[in-house]
C-alpha atoms as a PDB file:
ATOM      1  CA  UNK A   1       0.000   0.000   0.000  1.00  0.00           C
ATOM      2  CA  UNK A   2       1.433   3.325  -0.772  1.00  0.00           C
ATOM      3  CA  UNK A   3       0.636   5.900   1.349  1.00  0.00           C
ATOM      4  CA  UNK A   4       0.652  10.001   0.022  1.00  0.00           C
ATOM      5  CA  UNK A   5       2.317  12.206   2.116  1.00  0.00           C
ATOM      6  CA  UNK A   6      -0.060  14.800   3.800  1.00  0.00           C
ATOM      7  CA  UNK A   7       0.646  17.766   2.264  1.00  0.00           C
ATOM      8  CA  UNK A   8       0.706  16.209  -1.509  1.00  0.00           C
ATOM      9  CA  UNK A   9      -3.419  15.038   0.030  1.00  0.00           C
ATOM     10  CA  UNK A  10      -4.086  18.492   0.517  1.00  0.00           C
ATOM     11  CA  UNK A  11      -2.762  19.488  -2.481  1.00  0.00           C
ATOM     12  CA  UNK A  12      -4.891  17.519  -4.309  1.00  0.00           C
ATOM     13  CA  UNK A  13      -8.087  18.658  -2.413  1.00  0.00           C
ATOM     14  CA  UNK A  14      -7.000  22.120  -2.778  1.00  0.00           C
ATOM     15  CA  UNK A  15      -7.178  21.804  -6.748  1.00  0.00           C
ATOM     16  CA  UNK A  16     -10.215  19.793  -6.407  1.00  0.00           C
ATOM     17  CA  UNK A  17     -11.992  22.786  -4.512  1.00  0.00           C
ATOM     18  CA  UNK A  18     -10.407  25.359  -6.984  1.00  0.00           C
ATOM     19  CA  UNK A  19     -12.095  23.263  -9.888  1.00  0.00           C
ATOM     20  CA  UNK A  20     -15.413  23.461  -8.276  1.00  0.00           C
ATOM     21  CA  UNK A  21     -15.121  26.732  -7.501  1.00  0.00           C
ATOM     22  CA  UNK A  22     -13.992  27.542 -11.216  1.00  0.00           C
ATOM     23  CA  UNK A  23     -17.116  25.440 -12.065  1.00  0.00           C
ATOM     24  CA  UNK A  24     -19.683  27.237  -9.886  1.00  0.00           C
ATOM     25  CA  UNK A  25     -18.225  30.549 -11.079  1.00  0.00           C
ATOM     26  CA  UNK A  26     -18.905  29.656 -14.833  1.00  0.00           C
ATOM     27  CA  UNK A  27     -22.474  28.670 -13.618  1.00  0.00           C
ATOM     28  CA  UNK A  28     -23.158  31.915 -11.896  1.00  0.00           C
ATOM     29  CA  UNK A  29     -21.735  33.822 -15.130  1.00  0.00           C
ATOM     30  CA  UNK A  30     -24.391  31.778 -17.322  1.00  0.00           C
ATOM     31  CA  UNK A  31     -27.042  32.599 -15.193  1.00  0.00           C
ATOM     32  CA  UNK A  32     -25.986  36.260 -14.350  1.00  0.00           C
ATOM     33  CA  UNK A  33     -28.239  38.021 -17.080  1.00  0.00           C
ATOM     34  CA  UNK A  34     -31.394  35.710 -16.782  1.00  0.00           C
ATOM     35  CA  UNK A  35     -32.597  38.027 -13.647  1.00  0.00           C
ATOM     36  CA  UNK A  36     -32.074  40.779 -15.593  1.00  0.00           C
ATOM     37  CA  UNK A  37     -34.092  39.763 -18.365  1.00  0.00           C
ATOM     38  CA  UNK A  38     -36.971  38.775 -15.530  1.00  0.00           C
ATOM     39  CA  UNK A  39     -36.843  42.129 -13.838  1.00  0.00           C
ATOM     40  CA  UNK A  40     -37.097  44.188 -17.592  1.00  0.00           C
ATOM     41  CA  UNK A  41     -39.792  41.552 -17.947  1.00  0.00           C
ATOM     42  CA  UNK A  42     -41.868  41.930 -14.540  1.00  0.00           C
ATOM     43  CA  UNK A  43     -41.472  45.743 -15.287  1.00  0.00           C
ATOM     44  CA  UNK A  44     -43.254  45.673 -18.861  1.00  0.00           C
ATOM     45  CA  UNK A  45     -45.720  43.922 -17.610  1.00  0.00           C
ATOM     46  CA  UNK A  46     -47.024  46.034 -14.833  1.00  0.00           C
ATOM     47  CA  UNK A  47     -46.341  49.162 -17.191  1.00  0.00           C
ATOM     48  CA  UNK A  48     -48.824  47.047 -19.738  1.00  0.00           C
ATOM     49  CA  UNK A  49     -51.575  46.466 -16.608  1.00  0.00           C
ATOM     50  CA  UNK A  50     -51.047  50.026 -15.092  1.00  0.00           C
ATOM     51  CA  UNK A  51     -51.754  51.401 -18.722  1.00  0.00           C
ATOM     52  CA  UNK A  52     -54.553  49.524 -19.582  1.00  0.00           C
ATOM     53  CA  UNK A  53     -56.370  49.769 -16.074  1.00  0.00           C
ATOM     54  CA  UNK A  54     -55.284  53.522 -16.553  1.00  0.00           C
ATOM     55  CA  UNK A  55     -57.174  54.142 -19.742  1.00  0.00           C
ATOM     56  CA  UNK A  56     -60.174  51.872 -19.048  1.00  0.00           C
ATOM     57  CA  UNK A  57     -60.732  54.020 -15.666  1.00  0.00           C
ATOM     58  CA  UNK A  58     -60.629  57.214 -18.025  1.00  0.00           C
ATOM     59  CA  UNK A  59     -63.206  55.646 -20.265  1.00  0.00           C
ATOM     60  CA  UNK A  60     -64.830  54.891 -17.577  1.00  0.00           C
ATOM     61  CA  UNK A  61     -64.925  58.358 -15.770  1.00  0.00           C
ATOM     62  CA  UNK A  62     -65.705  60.377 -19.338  1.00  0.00           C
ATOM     63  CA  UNK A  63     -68.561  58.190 -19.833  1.00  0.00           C
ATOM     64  CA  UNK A  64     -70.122  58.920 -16.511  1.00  0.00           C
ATOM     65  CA  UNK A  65     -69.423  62.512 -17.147  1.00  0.00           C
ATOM     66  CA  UNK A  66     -70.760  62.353 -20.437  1.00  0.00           C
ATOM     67  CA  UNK A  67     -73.921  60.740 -19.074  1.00  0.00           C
ATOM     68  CA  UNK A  68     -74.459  63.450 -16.686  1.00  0.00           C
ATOM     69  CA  UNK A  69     -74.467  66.246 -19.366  1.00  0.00           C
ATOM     70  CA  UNK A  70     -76.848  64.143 -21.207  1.00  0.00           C
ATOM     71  CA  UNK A  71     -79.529  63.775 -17.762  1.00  0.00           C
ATOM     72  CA  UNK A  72     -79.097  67.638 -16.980  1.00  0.00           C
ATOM     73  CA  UNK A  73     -79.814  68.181 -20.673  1.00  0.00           C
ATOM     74  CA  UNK A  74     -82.719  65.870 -21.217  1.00  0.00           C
ATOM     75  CA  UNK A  75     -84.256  67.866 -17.925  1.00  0.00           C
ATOM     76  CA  UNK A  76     -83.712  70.999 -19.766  1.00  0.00           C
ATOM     77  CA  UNK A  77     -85.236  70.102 -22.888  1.00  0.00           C
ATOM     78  CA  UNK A  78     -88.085  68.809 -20.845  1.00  0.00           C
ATOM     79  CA  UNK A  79     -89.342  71.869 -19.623  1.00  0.00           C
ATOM     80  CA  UNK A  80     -89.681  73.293 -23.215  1.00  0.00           C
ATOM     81  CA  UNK A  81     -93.537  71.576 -23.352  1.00  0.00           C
ATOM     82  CA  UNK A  82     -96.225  73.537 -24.643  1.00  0.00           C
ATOM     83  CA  UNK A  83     -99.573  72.791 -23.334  1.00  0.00           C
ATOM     84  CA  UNK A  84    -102.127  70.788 -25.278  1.00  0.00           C
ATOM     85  CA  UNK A  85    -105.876  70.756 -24.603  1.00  0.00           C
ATOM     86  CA  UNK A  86    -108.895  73.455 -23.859  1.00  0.00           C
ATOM     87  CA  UNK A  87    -108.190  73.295 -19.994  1.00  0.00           C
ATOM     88  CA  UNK A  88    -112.221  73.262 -19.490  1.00  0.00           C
ATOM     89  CA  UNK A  89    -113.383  69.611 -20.793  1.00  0.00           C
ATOM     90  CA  UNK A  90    -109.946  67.762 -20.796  1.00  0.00           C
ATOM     91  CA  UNK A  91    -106.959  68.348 -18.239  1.00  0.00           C
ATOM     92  CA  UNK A  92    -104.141  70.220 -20.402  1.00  0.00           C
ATOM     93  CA  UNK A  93    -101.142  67.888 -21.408  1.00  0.00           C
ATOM     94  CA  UNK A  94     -97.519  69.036 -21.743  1.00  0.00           C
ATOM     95  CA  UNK A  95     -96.846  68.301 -25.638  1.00  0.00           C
ATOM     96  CA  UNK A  96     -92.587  68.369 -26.434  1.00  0.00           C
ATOM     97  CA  UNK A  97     -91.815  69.132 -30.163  1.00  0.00           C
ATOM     98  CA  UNK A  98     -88.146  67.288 -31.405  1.00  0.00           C
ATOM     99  CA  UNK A  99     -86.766  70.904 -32.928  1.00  0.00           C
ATOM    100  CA  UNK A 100     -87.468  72.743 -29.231  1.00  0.00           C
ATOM    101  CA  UNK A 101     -86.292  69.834 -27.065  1.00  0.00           C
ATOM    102  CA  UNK A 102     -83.079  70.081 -29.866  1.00  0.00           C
ATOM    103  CA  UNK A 103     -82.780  73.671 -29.555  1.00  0.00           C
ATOM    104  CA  UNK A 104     -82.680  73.282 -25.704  1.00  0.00           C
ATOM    105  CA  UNK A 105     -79.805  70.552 -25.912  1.00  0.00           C
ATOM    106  CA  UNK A 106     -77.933  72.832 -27.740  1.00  0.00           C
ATOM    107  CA  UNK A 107     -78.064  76.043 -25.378  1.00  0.00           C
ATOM    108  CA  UNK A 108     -77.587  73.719 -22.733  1.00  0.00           C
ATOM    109  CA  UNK A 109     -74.985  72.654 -24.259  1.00  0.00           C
ATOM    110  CA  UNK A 110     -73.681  76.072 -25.296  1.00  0.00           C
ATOM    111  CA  UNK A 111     -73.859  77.120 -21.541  1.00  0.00           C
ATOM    112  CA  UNK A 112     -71.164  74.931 -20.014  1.00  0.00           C
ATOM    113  CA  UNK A 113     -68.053  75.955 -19.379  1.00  0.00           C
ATOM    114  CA  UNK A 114     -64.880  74.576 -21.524  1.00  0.00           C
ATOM    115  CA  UNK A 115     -63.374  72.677 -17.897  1.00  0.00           C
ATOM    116  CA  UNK A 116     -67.503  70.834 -17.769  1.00  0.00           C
ATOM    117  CA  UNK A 117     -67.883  70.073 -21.478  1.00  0.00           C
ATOM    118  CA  UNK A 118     -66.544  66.983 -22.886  1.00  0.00           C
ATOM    119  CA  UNK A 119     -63.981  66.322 -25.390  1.00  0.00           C
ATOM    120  CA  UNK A 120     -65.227  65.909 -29.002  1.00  0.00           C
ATOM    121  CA  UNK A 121     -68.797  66.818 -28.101  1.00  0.00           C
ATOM    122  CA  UNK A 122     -71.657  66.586 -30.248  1.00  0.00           C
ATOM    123  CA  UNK A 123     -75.030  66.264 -30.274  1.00  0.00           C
ATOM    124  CA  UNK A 124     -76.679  62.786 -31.539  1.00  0.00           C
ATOM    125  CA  UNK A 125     -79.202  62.003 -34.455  1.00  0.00           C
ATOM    126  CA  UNK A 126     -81.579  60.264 -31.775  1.00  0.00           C
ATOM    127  CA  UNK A 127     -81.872  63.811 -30.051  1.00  0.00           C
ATOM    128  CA  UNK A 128     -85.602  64.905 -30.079  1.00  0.00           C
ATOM    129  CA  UNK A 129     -89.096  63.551 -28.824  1.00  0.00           C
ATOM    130  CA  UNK A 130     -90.567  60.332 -30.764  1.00  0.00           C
ATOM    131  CA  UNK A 131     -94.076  60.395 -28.324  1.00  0.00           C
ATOM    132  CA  UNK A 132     -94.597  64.211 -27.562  1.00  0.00           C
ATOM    133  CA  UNK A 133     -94.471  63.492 -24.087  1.00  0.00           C
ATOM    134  CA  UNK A 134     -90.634  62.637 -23.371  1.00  0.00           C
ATOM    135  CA  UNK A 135     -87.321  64.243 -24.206  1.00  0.00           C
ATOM    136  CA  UNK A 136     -84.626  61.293 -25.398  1.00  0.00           C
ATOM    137  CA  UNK A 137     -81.297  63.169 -25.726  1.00  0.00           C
ATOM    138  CA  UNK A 138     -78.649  61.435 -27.114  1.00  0.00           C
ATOM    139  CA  UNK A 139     -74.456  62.501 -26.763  1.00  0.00           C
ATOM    140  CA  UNK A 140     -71.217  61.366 -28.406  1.00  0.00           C
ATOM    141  CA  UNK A 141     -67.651  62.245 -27.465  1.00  0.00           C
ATOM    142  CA  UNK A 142     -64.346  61.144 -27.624  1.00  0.00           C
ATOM    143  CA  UNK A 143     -61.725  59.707 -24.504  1.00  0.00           C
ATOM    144  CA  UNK A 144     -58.133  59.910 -25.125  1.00  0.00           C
ATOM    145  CA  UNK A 145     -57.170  58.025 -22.029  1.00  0.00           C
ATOM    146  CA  UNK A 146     -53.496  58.503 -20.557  1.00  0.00           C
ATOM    147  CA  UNK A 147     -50.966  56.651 -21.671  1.00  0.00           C
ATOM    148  CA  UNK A 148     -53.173  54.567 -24.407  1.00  0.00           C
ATOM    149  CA  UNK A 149     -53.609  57.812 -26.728  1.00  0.00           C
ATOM    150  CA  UNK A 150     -49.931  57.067 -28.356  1.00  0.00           C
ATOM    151  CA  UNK A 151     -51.296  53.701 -29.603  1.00  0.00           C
ATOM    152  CA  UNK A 152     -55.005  55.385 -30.564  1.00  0.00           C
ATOM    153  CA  UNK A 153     -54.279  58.882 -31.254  1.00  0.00           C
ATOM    154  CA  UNK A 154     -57.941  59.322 -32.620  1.00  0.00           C
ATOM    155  CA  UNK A 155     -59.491  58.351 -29.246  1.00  0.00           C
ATOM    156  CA  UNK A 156     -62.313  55.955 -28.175  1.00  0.00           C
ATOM    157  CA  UNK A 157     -65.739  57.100 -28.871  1.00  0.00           C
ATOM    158  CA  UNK A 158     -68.352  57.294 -26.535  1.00  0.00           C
ATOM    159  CA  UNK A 159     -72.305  57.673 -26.748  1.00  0.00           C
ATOM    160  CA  UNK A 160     -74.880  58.213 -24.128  1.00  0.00           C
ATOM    161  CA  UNK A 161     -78.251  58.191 -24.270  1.00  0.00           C
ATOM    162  CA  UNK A 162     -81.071  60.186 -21.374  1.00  0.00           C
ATOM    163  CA  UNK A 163     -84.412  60.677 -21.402  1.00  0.00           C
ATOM    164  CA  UNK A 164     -86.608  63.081 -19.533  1.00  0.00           C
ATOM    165  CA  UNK A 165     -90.685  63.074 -19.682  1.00  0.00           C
ATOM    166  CA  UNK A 166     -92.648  65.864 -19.447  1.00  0.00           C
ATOM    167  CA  UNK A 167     -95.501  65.718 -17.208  1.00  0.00           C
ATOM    168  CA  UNK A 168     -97.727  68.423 -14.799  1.00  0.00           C
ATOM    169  CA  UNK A 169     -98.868  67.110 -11.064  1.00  0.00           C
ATOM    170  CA  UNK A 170    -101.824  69.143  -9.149  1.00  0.00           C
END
């Protein structure tokens, strides 16, 4: 049996170790740049779901706005009724006519201020009265959300649609 001397033992484990280490070092350097491309991954991503939940709350917010112009100006157009019947045999009976309740939209309209009006605002075809009795208004304007507007310059349009009835209580 032949027997090493001690220090030609540790010798040998010393290179052995400095292999490894050489080896693990190589393995680090391959894997180096993969948690880089994971981080410029992770931080697409949320820019991608910040964006999108960014413009879909703008939609959102212009269509609610845009729905309140159209209540307030339904109610205005509303009270533009002329009264219908003799008032001695039959009780008289608001009667709306589509060009008045139209006119009304439009000076309704007219009055708000540039920070209340929406973007792109216009009045609708289905603006008018198709009973006498109610006043449908009907609004279209345009979103440009945040962030979303590079991809869609042109914006997202948006319609809504209020009606208001005419009618006299004792």
């Amino acid at each position: 049996m032949s027997r090493r001397h001690p220090t030609a033992r540790a010798a040998t484990d010393c290179a052995t170790t400095g292999r490894r280490a050489a080896t693990k070092r190589r393995a680090d350097d391959r894997e180096a740049g993969q948690i880089t491309v994971l981080i410029i991954g992770f931080v697409l991503l949320t820019l991608l779901v910040t964006s999108v939940a960014a413009g879909i709350t703008a939609v959102y917010i212009e269509h609610k706005k845009l729905l309140a112009i159209a209540d307030s100006a339904a109610l205005a157009a509303a009270d533009t009724f002329d009264l219908a019947g003799d008032g001695a045999t039959t009780a008289p009976v608001p009667v709306l006519r589509s060009d008045r309740v139209s006119g009304a939209v439009r000076a309704y309209l007219d009055g708000l201020g540039p920070d209340a009006a929406a973007d792109g605002l216009a009045i609708g075809a289905g603006t008018g009265t198709s009973d006498g009795r109610t006043a449908q208004v009907e609004l279209h304007a345009v979103v440009r959300p945040p962030l979303i507007s590079i991809v869609m310059p042109d914006g997202i349009p948006i319609t809504a649609v209020a009606q208001a009835r005419a009618e006299l209580r004792q």
